[in-house]
C-alpha atoms as a PDB file:
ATOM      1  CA  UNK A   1      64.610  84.580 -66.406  1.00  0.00           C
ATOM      2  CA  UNK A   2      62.011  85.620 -63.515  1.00  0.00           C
ATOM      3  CA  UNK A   3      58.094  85.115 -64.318  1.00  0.00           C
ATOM      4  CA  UNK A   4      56.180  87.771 -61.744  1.00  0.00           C
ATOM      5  CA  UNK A   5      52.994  86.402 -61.148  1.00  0.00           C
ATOM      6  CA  UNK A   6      50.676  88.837 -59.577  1.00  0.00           C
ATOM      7  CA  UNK A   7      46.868  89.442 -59.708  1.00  0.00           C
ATOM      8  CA  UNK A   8      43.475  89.525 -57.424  1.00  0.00           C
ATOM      9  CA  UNK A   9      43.910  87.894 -54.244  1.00  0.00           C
ATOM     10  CA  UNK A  10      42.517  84.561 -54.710  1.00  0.00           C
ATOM     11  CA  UNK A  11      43.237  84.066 -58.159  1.00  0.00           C
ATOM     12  CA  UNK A  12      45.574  81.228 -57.490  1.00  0.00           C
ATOM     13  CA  UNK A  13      48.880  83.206 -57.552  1.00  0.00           C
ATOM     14  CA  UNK A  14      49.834  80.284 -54.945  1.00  0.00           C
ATOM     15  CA  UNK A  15      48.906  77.534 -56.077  1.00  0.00           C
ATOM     16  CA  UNK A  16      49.875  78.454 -60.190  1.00  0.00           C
ATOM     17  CA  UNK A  17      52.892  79.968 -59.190  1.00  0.00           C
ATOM     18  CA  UNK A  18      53.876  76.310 -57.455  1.00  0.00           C
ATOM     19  CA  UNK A  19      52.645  74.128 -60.159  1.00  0.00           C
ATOM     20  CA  UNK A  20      54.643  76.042 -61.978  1.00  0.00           C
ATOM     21  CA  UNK A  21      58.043  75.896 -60.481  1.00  0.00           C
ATOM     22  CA  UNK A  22      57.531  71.742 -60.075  1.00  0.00           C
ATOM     23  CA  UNK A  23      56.583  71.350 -63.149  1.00  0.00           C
ATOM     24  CA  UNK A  24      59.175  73.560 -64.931  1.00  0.00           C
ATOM     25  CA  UNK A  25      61.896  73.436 -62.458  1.00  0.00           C
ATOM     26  CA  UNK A  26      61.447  77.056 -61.317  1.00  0.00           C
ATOM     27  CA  UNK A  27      62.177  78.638 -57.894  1.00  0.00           C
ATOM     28  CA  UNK A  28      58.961  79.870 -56.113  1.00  0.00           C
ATOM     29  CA  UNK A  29      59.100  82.949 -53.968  1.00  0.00           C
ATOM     30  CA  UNK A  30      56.070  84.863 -52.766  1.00  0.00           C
ATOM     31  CA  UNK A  31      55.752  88.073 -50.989  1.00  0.00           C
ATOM     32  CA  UNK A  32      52.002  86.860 -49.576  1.00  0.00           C
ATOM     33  CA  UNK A  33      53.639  84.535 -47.744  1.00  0.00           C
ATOM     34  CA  UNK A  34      55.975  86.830 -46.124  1.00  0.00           C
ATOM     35  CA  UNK A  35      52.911  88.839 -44.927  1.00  0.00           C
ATOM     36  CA  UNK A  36      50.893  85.854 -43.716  1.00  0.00           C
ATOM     37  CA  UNK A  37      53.890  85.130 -41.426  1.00  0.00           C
ATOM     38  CA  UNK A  38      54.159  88.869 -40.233  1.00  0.00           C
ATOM     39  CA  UNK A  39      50.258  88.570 -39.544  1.00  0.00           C
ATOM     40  CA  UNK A  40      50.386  85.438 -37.739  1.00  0.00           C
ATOM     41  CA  UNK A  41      53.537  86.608 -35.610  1.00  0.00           C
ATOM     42  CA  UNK A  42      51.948  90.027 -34.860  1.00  0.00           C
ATOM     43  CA  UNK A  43      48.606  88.018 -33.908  1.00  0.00           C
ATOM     44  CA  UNK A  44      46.564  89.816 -36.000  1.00  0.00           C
ATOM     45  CA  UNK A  45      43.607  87.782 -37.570  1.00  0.00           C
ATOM     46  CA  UNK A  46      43.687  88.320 -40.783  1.00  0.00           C
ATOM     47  CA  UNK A  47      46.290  90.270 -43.735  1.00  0.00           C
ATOM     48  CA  UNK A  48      43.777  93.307 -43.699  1.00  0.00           C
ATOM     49  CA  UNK A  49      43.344  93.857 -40.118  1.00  0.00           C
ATOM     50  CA  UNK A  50      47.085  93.695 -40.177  1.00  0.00           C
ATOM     51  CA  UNK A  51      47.785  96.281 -43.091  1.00  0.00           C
ATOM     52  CA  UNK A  52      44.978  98.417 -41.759  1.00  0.00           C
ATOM     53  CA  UNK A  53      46.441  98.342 -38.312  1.00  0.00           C
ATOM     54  CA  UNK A  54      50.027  98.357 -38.259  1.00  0.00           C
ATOM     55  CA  UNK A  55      51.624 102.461 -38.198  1.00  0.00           C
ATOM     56  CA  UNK A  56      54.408 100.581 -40.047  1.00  0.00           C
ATOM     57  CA  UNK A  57      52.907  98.773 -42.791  1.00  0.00           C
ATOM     58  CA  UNK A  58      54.964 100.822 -45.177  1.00  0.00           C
ATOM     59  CA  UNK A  59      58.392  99.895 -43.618  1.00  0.00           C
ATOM     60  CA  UNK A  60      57.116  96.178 -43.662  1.00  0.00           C
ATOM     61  CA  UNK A  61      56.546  97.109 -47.720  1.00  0.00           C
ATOM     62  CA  UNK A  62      59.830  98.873 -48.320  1.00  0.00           C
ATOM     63  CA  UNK A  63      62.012  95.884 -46.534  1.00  0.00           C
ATOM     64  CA  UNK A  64      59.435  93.391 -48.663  1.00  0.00           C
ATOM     65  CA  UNK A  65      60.416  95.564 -52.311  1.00  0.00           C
ATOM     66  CA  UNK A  66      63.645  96.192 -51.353  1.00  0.00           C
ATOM     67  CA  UNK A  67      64.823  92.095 -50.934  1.00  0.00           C
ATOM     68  CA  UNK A  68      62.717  92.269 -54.723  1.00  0.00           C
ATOM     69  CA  UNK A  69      64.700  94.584 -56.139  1.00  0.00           C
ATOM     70  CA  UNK A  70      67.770  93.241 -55.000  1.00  0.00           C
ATOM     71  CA  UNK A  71      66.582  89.899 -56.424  1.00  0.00           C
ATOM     72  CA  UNK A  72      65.786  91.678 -59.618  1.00  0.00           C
ATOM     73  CA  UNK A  73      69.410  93.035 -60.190  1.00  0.00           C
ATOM     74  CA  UNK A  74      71.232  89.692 -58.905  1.00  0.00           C
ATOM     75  CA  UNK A  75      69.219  86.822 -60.003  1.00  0.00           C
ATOM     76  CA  UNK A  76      67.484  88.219 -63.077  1.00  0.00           C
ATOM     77  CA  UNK A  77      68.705  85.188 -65.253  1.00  0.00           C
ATOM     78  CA  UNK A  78      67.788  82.367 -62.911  1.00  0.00           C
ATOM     79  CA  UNK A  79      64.704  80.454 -63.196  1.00  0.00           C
ATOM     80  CA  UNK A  80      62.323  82.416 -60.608  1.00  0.00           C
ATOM     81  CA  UNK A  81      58.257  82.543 -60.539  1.00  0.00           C
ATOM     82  CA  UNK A  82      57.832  85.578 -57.927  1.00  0.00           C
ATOM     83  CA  UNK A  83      54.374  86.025 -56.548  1.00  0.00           C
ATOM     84  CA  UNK A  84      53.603  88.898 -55.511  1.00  0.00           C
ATOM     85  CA  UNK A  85      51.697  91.840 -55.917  1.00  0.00           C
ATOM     86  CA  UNK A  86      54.613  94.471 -57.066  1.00  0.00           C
ATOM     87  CA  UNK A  87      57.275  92.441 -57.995  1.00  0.00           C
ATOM     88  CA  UNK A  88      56.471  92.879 -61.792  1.00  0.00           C
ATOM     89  CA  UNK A  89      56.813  96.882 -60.976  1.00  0.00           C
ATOM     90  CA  UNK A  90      60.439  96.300 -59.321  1.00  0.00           C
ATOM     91  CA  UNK A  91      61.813  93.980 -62.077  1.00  0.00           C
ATOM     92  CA  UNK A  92      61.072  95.400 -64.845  1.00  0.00           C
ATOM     93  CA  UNK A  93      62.486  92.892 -67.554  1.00  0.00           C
ATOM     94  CA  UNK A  94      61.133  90.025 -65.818  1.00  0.00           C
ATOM     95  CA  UNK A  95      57.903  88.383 -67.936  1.00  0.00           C
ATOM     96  CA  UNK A  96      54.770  89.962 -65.987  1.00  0.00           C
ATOM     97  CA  UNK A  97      51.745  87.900 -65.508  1.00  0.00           C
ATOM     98  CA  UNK A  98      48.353  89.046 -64.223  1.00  0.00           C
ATOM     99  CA  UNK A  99      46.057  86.480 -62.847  1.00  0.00           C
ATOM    100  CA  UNK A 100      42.351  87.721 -63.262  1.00  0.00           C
ATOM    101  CA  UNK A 101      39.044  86.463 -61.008  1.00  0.00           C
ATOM    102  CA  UNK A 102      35.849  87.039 -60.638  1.00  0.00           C
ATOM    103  CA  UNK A 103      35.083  88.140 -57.170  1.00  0.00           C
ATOM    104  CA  UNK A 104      32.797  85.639 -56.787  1.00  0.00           C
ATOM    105  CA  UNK A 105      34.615  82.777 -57.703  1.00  0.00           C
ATOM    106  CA  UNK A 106      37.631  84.050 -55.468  1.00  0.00           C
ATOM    107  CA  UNK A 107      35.692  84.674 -52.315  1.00  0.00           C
ATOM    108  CA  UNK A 108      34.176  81.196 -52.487  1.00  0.00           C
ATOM    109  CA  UNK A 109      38.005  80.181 -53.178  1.00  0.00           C
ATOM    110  CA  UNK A 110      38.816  82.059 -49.889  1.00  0.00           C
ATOM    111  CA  UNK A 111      35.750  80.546 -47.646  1.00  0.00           C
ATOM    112  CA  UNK A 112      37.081  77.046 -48.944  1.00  0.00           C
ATOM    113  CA  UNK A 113      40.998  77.840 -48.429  1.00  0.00           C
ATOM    114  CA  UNK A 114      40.043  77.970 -44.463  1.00  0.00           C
ATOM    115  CA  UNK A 115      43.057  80.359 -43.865  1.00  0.00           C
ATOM    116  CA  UNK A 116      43.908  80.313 -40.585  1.00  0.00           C
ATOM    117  CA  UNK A 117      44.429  83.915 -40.638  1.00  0.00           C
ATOM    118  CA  UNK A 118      41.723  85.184 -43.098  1.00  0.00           C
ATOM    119  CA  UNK A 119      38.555  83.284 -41.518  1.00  0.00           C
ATOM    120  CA  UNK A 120      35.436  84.698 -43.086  1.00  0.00           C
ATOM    121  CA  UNK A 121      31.694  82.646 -42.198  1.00  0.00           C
ATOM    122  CA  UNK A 122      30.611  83.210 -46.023  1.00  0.00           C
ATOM    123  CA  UNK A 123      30.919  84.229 -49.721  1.00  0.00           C
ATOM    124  CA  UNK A 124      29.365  87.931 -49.020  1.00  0.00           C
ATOM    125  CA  UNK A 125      31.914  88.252 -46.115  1.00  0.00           C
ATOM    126  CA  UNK A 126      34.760  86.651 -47.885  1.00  0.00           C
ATOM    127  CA  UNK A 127      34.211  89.057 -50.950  1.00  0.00           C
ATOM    128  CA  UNK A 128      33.968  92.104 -48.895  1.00  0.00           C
ATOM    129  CA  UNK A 129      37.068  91.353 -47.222  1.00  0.00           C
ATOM    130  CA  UNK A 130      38.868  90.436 -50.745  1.00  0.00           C
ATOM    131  CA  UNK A 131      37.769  93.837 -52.285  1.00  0.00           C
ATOM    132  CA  UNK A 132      38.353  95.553 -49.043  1.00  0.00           C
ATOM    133  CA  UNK A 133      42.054  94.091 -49.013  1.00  0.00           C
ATOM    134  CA  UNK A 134      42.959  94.234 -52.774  1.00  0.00           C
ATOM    135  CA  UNK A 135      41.907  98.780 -52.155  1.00  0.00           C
ATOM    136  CA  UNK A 136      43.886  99.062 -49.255  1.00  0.00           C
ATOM    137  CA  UNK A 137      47.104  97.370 -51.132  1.00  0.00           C
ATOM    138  CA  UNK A 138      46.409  99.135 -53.881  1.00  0.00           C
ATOM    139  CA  UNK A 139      45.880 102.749 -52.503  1.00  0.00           C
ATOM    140  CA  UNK A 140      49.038 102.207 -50.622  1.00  0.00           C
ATOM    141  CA  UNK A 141      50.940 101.283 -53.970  1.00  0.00           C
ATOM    142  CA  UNK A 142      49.657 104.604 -55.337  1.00  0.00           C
ATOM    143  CA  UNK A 143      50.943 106.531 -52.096  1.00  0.00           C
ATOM    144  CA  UNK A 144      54.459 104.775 -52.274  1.00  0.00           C
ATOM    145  CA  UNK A 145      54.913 104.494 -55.892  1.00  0.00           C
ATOM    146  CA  UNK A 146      52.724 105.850 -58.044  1.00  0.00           C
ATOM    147  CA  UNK A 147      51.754 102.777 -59.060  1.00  0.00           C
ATOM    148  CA  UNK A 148      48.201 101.362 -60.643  1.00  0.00           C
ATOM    149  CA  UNK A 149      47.698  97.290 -60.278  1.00  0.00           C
ATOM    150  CA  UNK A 150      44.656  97.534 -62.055  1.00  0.00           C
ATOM    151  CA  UNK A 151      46.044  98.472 -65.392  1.00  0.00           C
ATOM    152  CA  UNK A 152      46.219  95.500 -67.955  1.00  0.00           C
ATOM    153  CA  UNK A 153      48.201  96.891 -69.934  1.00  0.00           C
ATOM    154  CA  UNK A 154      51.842  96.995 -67.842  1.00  0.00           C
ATOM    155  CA  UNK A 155      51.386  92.854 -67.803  1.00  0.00           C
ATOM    156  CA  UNK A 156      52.615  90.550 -70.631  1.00  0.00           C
ATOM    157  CA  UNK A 157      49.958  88.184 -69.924  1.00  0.00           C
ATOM    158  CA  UNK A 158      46.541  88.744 -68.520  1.00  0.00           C
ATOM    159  CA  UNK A 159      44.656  85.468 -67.792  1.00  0.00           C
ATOM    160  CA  UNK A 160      40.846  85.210 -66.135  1.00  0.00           C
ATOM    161  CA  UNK A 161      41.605  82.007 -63.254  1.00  0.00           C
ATOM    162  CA  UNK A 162      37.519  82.123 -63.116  1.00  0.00           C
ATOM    163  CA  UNK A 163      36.929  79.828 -65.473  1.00  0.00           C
ATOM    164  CA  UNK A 164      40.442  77.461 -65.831  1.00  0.00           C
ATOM    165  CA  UNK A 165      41.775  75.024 -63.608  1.00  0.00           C
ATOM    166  CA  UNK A 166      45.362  75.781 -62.818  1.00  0.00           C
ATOM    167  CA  UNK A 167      47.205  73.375 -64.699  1.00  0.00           C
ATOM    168  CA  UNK A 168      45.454  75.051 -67.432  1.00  0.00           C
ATOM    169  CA  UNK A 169      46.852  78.142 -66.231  1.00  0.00           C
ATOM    170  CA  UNK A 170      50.211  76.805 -65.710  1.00  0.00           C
ATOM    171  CA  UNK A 171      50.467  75.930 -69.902  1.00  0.00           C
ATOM    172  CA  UNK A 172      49.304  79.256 -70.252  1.00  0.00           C
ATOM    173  CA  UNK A 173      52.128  80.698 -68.882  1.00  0.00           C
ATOM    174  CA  UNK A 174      54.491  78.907 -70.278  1.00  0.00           C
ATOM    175  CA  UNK A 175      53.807  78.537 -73.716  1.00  0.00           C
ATOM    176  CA  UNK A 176      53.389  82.473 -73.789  1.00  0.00           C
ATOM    177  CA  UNK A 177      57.249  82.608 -71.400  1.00  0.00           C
ATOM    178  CA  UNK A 178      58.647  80.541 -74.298  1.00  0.00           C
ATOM    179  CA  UNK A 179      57.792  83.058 -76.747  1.00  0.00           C
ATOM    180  CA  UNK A 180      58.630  86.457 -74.563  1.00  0.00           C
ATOM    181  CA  UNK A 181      62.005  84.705 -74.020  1.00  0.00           C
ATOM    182  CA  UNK A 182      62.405  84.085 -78.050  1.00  0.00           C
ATOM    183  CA  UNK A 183      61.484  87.653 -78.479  1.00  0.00           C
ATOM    184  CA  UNK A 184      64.576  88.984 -76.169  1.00  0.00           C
ATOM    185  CA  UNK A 185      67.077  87.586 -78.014  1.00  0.00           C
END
């Protein structure tokens, strides 16, 4: 069955969703890393400047949801942990996780990560960019389809990544999986 794993950016979405599949022999795809190729190729410097610059952003969206959906309908009863920010909206019967963070805490993750394309000098700069980033995605969901991230309650799991390490995170998930997937049959 597919886990979507979506949430703030820099919640750990990456780095949970890939404990995850080693530990629990799930395959890991993620939509964030199809964008930080399209930025990289497109030389923009970071996945905002990108979104906020590209006429097209919402083709590069459709072709992104549409390979989801298609993965939703064919694969929905392999072992899959999809990152990614809609994924949970385009398979609907998949178990939907939200990874929570304070903004602090993630733009401290972010000046740390030293992304090659999402450089920022500081905290302030890497939380303005964060925030900045996580409206822009979100307005465009609202345009496209009417849909609202930010609402807990659409998730099956909502966990704060503040405060836990990931492995924490990554029991978490799949003691609370074990008992969605009990509650299908």
């Amino acid at each position: 069955m597919i886990i979507t794993l979506t949430g703030k950016p820099c919640s750990g979405k990456g780095t949970v969703g890939k404990l995850f599949c080693e530990k629990y022999n799930f395959e890991f795809l993620s939509t964030g890393q199809i964008f930080r190729e399209l930025t990289a190729k497109h030389r923009y410097k970071s996945i905002l400047e990108f979104q906020q610059k590209n006429e097209n952003i919402t083709d590069v969206d459709k072709q992104v949801d549409n390979k989801t959906i298609e993965i939703g309908k064919t694969r929905l009863n392999d072992n899959i942990l999809f990152d990614s920010r809609l994924a949970w909206h385009f398979i609907p019967k998949s178990f939907k996780v939200f990874l929570d963070v304070d903004w602090f805490v993630a733009g401290d993750r972010l000046v740390k990560a030293e992304r090659e394309n999402e450089n920022v000098e500081n905290i302030e700069e890497a939380i303005n960019v964060l925030k900045a980033r996580w409206n822009e995605e979100n307005s465009r969901y609202k345009k496209l389809y009417n849909v609202d991230n930010t609402n807990p309650s659409q998730y099956d799991l909502v966990i704060s990544s503040t405060d836990k390490k990931p492995e924490q995170i990554v029991e978490i998930i799949y003691k609370n999986y074990e008992k969605f997937i009990k509650n299908q049959k």
